[in-house]
N, C-alpha and C. Protein backbone atom coordinates (compact mmCIF):
# COMPACT_ATOMS: atom_id res chain seq x y z
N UNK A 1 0.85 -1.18 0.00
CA UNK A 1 0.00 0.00 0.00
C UNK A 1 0.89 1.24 0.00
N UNK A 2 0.52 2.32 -0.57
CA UNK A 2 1.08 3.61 -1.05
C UNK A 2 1.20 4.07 0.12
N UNK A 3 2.22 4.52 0.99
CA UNK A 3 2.13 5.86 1.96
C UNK A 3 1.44 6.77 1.82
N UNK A 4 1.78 7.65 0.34
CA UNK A 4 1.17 8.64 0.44
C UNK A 4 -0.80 8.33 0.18
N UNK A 5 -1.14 7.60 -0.06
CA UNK A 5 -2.40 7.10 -0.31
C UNK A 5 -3.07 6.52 1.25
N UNK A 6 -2.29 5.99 2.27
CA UNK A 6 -2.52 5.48 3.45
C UNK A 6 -2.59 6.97 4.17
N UNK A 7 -1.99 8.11 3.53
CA UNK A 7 -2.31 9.36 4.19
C UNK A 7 -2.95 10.37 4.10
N UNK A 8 -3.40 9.99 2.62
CA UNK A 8 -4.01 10.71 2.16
C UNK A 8 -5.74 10.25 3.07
N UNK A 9 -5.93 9.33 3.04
CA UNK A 9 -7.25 8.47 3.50
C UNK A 9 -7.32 8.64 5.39
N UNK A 10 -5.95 8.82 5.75
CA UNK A 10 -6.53 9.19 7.05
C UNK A 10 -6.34 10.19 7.12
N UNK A 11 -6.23 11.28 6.38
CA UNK A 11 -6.61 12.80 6.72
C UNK A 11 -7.91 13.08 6.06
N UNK A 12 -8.34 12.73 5.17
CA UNK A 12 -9.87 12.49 4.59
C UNK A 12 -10.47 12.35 5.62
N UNK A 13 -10.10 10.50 6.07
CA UNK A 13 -10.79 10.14 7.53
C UNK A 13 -11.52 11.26 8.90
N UNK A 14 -10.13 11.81 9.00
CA UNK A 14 -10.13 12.74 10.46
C UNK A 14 -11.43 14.18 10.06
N UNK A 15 -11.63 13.76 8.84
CA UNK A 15 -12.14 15.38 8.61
C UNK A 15 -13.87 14.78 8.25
N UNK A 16 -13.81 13.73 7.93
CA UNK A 16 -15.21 13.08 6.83
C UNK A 16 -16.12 11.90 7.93
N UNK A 17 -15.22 11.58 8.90
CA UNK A 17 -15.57 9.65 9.34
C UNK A 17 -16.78 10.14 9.95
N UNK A 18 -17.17 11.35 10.63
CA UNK A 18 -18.93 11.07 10.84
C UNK A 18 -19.93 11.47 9.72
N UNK A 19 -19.38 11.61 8.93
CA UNK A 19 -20.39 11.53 7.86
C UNK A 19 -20.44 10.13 7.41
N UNK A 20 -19.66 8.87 7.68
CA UNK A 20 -19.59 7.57 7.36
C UNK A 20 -20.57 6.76 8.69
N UNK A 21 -20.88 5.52 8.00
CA UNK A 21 -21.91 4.83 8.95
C UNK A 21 -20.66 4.14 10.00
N UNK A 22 -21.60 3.13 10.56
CA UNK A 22 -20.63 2.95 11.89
C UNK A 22 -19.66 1.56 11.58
N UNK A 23 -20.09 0.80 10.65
CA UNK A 23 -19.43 -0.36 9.78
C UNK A 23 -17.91 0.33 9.14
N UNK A 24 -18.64 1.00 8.36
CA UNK A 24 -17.17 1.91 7.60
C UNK A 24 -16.27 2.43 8.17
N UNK A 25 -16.55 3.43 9.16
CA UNK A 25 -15.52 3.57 10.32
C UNK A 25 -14.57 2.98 10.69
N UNK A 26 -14.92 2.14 11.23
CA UNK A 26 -14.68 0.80 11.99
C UNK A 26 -13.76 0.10 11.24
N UNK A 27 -14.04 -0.49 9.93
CA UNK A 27 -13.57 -0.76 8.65
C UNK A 27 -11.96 0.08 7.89
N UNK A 28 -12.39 1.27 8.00
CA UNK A 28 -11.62 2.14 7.95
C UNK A 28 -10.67 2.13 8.61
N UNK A 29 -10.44 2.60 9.56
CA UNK A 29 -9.64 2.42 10.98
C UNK A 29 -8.77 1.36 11.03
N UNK A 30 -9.64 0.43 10.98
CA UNK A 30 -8.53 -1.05 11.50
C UNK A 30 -8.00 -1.16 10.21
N UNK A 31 -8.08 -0.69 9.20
CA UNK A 31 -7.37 -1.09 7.73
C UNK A 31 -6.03 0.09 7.73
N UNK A 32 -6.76 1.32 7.84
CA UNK A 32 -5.89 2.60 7.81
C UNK A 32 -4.84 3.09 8.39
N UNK A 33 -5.58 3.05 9.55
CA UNK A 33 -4.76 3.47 10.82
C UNK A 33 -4.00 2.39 11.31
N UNK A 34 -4.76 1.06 11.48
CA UNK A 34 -3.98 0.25 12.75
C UNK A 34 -3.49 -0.75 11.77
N UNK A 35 -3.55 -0.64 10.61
CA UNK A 35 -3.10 -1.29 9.78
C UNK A 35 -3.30 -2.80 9.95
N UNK A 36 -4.56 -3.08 9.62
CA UNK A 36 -5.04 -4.92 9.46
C UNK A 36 -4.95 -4.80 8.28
N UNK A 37 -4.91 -6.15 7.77
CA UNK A 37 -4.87 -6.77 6.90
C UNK A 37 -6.63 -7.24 6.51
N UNK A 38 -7.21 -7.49 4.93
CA UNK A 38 -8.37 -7.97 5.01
C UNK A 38 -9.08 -8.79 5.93
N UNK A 39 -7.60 -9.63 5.32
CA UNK A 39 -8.02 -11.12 6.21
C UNK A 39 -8.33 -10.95 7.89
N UNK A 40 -7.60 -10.19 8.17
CA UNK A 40 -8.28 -9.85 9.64
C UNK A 40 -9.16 -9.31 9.79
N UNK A 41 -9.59 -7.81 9.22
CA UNK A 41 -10.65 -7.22 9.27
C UNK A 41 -12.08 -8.51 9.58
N UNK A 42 -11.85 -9.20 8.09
CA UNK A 42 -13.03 -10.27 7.63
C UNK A 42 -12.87 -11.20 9.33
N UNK A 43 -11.77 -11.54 9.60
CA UNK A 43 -11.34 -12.83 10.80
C UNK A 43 -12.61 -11.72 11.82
N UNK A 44 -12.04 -10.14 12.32
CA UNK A 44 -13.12 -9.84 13.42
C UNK A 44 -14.42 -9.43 13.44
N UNK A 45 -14.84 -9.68 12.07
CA UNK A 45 -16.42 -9.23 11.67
C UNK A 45 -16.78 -10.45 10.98
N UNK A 46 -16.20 -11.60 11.43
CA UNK A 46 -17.22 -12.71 10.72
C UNK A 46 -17.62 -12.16 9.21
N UNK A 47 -16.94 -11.83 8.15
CA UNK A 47 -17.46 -11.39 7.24
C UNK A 47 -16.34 -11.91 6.06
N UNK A 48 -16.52 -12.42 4.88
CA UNK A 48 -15.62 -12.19 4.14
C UNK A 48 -14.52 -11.51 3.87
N UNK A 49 -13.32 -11.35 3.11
CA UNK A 49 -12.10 -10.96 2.90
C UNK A 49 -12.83 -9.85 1.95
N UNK A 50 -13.63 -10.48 0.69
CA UNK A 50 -13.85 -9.90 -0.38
C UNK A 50 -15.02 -8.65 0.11
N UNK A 51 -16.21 -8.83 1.09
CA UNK A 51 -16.89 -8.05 1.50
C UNK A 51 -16.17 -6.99 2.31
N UNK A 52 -15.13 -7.20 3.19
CA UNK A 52 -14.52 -5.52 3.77
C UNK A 52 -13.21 -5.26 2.69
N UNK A 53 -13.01 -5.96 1.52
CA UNK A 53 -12.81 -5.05 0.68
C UNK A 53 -13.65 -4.37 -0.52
N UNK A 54 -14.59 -4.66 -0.69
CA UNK A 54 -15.48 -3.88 -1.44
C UNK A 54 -16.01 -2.99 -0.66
N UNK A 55 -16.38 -2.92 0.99
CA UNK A 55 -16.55 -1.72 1.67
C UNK A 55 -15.58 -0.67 1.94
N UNK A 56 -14.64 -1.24 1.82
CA UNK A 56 -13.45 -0.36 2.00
C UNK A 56 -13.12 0.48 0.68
N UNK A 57 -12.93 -0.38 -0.53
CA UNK A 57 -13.58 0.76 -2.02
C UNK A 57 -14.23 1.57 -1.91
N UNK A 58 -15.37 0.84 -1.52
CA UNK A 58 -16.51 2.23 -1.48
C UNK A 58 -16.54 3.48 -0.46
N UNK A 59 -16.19 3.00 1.05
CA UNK A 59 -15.50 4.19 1.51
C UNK A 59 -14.86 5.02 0.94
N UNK A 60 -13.76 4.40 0.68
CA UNK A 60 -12.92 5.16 -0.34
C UNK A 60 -12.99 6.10 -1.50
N UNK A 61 -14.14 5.85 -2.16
CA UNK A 61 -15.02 6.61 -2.82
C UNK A 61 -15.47 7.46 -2.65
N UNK A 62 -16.11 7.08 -1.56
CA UNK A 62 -17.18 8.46 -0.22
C UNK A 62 -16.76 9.61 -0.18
N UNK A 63 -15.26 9.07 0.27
CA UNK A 63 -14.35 10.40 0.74
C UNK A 63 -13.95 11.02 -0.16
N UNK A 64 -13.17 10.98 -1.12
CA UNK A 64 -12.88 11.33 -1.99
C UNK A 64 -14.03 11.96 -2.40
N UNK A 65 -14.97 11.78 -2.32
CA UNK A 65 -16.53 12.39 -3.23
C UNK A 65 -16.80 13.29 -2.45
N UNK A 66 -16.69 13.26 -0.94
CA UNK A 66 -17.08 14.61 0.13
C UNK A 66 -15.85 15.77 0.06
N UNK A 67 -14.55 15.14 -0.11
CA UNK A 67 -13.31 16.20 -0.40
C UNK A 67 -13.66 17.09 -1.75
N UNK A 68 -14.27 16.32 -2.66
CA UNK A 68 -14.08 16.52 -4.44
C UNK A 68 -15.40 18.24 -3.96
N UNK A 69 -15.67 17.82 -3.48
CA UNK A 69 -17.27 18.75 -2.98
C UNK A 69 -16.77 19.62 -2.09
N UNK A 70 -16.45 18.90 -0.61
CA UNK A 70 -16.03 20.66 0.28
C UNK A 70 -14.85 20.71 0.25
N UNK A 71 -13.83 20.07 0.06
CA UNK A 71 -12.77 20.73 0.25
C UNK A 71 -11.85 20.96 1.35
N UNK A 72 -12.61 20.34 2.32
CA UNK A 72 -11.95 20.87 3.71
C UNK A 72 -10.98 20.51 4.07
N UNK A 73 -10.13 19.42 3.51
CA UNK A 73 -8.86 18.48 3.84
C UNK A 73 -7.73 19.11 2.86
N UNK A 74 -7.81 19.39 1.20
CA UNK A 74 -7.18 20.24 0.45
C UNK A 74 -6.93 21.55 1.45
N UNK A 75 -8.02 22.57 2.25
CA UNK A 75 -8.19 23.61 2.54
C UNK A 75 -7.32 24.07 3.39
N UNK A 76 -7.50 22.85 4.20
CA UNK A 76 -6.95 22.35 5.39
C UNK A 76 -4.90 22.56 5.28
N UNK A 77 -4.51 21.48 3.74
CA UNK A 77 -3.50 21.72 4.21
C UNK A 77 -2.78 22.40 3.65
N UNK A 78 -3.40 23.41 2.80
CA UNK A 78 -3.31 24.70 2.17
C UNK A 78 -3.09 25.72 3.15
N UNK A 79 -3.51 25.60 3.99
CA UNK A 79 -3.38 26.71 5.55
C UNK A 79 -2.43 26.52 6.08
N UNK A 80 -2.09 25.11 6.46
CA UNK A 80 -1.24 24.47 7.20
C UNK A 80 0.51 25.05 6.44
N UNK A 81 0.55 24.99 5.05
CA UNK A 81 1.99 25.57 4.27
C UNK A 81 1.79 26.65 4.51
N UNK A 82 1.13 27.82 4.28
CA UNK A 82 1.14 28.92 4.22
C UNK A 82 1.27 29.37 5.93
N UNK A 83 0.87 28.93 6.53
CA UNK A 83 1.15 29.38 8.03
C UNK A 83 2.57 28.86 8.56
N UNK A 84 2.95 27.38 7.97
CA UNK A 84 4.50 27.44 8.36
C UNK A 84 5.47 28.02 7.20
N UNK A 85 5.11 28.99 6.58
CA UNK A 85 5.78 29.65 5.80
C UNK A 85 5.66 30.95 6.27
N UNK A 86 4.93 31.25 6.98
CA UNK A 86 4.40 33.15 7.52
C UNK A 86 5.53 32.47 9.18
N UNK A 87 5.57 31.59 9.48
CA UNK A 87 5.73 31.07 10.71
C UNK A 87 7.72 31.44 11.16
N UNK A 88 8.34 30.44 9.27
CA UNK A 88 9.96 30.95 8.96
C UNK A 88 10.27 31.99 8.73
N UNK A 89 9.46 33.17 8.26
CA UNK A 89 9.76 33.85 7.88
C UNK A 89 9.84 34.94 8.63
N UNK A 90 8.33 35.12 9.92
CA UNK A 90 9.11 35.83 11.08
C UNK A 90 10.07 35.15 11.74
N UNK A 91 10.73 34.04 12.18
CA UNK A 91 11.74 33.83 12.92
C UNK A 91 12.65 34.22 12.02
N UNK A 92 12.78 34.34 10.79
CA UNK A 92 14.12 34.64 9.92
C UNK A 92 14.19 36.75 10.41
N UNK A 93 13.30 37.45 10.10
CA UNK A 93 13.09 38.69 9.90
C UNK A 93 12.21 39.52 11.12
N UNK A 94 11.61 38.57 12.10
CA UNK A 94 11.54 39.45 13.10
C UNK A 94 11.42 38.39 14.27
N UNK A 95 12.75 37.91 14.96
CA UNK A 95 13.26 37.12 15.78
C UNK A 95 12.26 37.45 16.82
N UNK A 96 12.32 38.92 17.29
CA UNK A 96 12.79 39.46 18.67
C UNK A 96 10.68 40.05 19.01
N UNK A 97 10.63 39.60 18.00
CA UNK A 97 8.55 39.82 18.29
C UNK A 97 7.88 39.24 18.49
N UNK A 98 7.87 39.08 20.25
CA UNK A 98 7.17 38.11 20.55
C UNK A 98 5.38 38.64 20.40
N UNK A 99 4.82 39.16 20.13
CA UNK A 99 4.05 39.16 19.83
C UNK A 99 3.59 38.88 18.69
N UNK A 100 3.94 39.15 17.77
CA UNK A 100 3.67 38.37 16.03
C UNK A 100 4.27 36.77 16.01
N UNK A 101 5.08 36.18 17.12
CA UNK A 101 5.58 34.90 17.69
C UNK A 101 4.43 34.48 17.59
N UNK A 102 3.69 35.24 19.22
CA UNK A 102 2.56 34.54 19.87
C UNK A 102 1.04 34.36 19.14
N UNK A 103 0.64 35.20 18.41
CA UNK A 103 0.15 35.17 17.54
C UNK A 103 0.19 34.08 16.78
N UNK A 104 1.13 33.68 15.97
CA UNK A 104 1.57 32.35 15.02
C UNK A 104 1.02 31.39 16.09
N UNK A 105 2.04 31.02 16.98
CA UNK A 105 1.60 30.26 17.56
C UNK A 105 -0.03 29.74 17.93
N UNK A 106 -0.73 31.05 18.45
CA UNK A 106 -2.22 30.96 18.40
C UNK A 106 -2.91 30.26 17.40
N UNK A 107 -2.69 30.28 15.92
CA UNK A 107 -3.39 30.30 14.69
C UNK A 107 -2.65 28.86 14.92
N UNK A 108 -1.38 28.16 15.04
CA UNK A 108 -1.02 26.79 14.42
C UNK A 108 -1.83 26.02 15.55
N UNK A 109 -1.82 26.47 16.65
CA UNK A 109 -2.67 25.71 18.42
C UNK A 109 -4.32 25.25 17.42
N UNK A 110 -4.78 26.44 17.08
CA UNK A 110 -6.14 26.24 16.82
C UNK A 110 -6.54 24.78 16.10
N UNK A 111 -5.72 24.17 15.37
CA UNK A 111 -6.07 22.99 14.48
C UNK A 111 -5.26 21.65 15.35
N UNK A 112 -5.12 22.00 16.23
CA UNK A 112 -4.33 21.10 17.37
C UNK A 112 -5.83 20.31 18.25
């Protein structure tokens, strides 16, 4: 499995999973995050190999289809460069301000 694809899906995840039912989640998670294998998934849901991977497609789908629409994960880490770029650039050009510091700091806390 792709890294960047295993990361892409749990930052989708973190932003989309209650808009997903409680199967998919679940599904999600132990595939994504905690990294099972089908065969396990299927081993702790009594369910086929081939059935939590066709749910897991279609999750997969979901998300991608709720990102393709709001946006909030693109948006997300569109903010995230541009704030650690406003972030180097006062420590390069104004060391000694701690207030435009504290500030930064405020705005990167918020998504914490």
């Amino acid at each position: 499995m792709e890294i960047e694809k295993t990361n892409r899906m749990n930052g989708l995840f973190e932003f989309y999973a209650t808009l997903l039912t409680e199967k998919q989640m679940n599904y999600m998670e132990l595939y994504y995050a905690d990294d099972f294998s089908l065969g396990e998934i299927a081993e702790e849901y009594s369910v086929s190999r081939q059935a939590v991977y066709d749910n897991i497609k279609r999750t997969e789908k979901i998300l991608e289809d709720y990102e393709r629409k709001l946006h909030l994960f693109s948006d997300y880490m569109v903010r995230e460069e541009q704030l650690d770029e406003l972030a180097e650039y006062v420590k390069d050009h104004y060391p000694k301000d701690e207030c435009l510091a504290s500030a930064i700091k405020e705005l990167q806390d918020l998504d914490e």
